[in-house]
N, C-alpha and C. Protein backbone atom coordinates (compact mmCIF):
# COMPACT_ATOMS: atom_id res chain seq x y z
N UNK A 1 147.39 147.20 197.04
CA UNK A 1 147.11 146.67 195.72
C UNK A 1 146.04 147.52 195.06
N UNK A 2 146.62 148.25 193.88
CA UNK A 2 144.91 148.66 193.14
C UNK A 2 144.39 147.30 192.57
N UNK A 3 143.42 148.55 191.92
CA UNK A 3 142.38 147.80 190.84
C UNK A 3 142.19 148.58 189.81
N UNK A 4 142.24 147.19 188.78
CA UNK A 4 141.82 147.87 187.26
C UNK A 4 139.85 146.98 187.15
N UNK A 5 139.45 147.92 187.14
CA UNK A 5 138.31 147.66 186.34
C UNK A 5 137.96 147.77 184.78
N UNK A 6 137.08 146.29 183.66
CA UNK A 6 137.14 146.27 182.80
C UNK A 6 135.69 145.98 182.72
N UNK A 7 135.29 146.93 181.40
CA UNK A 7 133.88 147.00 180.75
C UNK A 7 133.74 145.31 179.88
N UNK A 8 133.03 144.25 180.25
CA UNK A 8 132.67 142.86 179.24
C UNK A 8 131.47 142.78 178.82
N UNK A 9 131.79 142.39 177.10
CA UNK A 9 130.62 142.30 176.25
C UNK A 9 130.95 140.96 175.79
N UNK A 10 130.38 139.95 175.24
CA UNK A 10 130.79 138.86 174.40
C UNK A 10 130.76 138.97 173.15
N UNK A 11 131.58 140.26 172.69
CA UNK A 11 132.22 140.40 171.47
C UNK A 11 133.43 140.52 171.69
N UNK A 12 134.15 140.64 169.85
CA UNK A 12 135.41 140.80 169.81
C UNK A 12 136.03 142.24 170.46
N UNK A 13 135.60 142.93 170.74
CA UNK A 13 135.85 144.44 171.34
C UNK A 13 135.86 144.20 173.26
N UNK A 14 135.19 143.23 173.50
CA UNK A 14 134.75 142.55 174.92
C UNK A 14 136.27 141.85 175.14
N UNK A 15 136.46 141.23 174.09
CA UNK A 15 137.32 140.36 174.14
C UNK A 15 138.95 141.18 174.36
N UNK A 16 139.11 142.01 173.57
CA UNK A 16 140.00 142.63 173.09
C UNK A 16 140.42 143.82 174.83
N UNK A 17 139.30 144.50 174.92
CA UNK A 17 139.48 144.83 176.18
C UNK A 17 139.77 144.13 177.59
N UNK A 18 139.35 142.81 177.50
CA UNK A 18 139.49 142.17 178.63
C UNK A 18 140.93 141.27 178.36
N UNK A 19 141.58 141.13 177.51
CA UNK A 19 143.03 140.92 177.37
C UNK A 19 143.96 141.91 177.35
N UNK A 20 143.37 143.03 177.27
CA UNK A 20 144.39 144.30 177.67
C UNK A 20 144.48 144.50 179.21
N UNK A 21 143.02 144.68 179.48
CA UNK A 21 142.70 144.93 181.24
C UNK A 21 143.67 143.69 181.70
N UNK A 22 143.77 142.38 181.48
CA UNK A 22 144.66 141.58 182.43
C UNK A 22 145.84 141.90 182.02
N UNK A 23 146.77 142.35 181.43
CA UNK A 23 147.94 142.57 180.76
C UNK A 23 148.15 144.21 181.77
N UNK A 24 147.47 145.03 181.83
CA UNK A 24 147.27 146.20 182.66
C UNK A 24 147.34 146.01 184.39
N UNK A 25 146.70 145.03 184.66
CA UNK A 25 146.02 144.54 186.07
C UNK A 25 147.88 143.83 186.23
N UNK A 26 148.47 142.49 184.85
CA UNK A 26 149.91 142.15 185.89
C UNK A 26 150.79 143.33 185.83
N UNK A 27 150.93 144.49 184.93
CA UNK A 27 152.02 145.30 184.88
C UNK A 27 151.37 146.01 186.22
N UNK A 28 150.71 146.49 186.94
CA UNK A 28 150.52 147.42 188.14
C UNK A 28 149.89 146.51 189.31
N UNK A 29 150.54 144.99 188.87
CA UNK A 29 150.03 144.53 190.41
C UNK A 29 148.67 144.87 190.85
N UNK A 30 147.78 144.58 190.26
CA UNK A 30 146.75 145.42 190.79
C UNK A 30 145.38 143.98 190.50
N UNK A 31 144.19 143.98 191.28
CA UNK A 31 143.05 143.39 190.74
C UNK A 31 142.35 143.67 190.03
N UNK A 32 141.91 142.38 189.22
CA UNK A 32 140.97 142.96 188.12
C UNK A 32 139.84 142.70 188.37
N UNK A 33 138.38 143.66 188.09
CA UNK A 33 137.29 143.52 188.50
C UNK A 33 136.47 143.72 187.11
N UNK A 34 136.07 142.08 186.82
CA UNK A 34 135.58 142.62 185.31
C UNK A 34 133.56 142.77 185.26
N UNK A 35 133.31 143.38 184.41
CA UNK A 35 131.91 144.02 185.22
C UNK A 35 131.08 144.01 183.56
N UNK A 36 130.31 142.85 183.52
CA UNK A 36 129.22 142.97 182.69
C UNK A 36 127.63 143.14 183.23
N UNK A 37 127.30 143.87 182.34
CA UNK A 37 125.97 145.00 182.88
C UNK A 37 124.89 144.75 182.04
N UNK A 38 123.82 144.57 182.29
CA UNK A 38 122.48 144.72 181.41
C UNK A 38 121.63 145.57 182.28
N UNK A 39 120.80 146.03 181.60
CA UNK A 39 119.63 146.88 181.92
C UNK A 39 118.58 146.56 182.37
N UNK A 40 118.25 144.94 182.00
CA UNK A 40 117.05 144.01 182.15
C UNK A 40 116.10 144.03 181.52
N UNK A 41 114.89 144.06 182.27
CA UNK A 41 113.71 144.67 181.50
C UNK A 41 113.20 143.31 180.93
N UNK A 42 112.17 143.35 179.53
CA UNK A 42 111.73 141.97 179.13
C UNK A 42 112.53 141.34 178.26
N UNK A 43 113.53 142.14 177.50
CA UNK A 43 114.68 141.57 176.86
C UNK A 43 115.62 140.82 177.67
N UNK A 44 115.99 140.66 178.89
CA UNK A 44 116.49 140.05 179.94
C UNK A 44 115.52 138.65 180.16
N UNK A 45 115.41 137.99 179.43
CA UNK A 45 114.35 136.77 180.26
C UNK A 45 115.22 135.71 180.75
N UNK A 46 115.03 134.37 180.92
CA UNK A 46 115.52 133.67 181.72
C UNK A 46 116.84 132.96 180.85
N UNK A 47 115.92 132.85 179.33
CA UNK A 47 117.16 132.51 178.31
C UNK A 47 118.38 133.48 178.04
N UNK A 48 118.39 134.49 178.31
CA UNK A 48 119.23 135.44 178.05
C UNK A 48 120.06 135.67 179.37
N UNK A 49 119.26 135.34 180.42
CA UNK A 49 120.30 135.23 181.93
C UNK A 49 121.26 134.03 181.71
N UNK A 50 120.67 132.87 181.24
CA UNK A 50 121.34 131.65 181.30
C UNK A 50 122.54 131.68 180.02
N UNK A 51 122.19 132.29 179.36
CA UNK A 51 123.07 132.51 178.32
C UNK A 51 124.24 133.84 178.51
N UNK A 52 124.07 134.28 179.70
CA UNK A 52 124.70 135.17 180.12
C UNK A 52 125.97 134.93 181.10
N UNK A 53 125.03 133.98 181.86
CA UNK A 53 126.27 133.22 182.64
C UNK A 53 126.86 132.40 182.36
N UNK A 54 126.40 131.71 181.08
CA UNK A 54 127.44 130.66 180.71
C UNK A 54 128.68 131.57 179.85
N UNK A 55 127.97 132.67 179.41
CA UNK A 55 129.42 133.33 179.13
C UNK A 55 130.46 133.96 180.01
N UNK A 56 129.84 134.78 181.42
CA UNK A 56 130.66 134.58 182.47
C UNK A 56 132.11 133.55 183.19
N UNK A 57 130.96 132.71 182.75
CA UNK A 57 131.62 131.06 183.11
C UNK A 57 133.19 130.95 182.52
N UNK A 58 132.84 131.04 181.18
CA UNK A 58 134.08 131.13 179.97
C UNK A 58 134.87 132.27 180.48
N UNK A 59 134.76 133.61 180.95
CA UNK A 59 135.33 134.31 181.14
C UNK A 59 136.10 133.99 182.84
N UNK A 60 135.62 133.81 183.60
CA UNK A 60 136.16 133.38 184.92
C UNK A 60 136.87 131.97 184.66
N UNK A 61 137.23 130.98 183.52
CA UNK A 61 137.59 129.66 183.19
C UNK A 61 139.07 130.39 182.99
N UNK A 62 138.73 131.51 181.55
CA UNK A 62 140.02 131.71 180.68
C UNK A 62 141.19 132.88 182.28
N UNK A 63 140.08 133.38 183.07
CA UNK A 63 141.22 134.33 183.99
C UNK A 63 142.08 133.47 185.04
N UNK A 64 141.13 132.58 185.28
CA UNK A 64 141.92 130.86 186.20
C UNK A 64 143.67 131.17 185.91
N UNK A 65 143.83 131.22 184.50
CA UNK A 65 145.50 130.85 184.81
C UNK A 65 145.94 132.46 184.11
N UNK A 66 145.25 133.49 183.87
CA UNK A 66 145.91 134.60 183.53
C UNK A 66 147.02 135.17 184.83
N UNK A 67 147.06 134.79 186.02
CA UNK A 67 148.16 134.91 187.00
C UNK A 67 147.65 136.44 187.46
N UNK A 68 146.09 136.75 187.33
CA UNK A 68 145.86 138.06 188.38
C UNK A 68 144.88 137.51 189.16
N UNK A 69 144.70 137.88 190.37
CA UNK A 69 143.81 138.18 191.31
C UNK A 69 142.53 138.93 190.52
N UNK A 70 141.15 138.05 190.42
CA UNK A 70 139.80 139.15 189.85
C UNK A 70 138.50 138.64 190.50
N UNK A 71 138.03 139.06 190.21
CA UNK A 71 136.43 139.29 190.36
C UNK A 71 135.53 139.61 189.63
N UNK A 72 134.57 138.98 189.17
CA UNK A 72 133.59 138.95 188.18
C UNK A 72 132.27 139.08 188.52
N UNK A 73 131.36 140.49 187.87
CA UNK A 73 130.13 141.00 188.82
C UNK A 73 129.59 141.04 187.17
N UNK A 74 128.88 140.02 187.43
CA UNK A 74 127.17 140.02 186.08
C UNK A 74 125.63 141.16 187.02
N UNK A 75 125.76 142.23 186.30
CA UNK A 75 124.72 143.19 186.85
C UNK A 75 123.70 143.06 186.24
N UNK A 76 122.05 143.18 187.05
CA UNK A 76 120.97 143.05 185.98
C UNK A 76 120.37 144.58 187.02
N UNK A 77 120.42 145.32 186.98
CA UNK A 77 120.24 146.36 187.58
C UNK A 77 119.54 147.74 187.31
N UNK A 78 118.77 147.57 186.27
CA UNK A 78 117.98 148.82 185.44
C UNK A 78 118.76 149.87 185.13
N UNK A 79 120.14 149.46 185.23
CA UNK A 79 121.73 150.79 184.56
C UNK A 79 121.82 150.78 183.52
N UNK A 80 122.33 152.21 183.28
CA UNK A 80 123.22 151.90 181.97
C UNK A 80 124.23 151.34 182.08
N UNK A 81 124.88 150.39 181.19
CA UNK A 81 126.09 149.55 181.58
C UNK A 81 127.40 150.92 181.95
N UNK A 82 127.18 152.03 182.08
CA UNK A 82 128.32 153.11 182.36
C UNK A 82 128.31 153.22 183.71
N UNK A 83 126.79 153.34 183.82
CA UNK A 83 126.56 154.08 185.05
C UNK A 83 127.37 152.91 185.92
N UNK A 84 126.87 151.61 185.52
CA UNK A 84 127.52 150.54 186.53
C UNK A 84 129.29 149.97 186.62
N UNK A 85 129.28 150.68 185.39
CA UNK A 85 131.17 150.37 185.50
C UNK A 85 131.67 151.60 186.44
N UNK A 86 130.93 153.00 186.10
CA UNK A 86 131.78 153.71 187.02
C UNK A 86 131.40 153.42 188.10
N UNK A 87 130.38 153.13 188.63
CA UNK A 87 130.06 153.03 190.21
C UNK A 87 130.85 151.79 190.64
N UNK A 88 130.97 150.84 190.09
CA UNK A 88 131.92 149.34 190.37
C UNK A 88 133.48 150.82 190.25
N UNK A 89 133.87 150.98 189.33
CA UNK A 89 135.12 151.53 189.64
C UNK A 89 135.41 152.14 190.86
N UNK A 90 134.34 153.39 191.82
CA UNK A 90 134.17 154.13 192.64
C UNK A 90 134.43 153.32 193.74
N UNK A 91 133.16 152.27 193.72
CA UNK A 91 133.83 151.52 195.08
C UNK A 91 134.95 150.74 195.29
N UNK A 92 135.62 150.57 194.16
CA UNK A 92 137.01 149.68 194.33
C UNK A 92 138.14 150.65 194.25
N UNK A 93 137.53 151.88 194.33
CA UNK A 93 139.13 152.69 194.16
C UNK A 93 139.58 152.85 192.87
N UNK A 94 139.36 152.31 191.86
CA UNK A 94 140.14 151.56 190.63
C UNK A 94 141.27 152.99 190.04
N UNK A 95 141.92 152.52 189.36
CA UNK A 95 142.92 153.41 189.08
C UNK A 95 143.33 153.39 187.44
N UNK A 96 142.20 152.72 186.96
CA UNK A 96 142.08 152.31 185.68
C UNK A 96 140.81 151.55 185.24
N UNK A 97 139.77 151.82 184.21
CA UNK A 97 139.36 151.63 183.74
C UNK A 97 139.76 151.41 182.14
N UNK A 98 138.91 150.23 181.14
CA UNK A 98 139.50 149.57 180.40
C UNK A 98 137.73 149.03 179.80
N UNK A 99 137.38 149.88 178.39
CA UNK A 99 136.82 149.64 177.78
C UNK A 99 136.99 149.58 176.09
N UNK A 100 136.49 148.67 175.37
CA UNK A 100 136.41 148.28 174.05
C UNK A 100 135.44 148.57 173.13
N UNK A 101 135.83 149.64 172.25
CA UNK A 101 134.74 150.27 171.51
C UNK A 101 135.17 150.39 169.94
């Protein structure tokens, strides 16, 4: 089984990519590993974590019945959100990446 890995923002471009990535992930049988990233720092405080995962939340709710196999990784990791999609891609093998710009 691959993997498609997808870049998530909670915008419409977030959005737009992460309904392609599952549409990608059932045509190649493959898992989807969707990967939102922050940098942290003091703009990261506790309101902005909590408000982070409740958007997670929504996103792991709506993939429940999309009919793929995924995984959902919220990074607070001093990255650039690139650095951390390709390195999430690297270790999963992925065979596709899937970002919204």
């Amino acid at each position: 089984m691959g993997t498609v890995v997808v870049g998530y923002v909670p915008k419409p471009e977030g959005e737009a990519a992460l309904a392609r990535a599952v549409e990608e992930a059932r045509l190649r049988d493959a898992k989807l590993v969707v990967v939102n990233s922050h940098r942290g720092g003091t703009d990261f405080d506790a309101d902005a974590s909590t408000q982070a995962e409740r958007e997670m939340n929504g996103v792991r709710k709506q993939l429940e019945g999309a009919g793929v196999e995924y995984d959902v990784r919220q990074l607070v990791r001093g990255f650039e959100p690139a650095e951390d999609l390709i390195s999430i891609a690297e270790a999963n093998d992925a065979e596709l990446i899937v970002i919204g710009l």
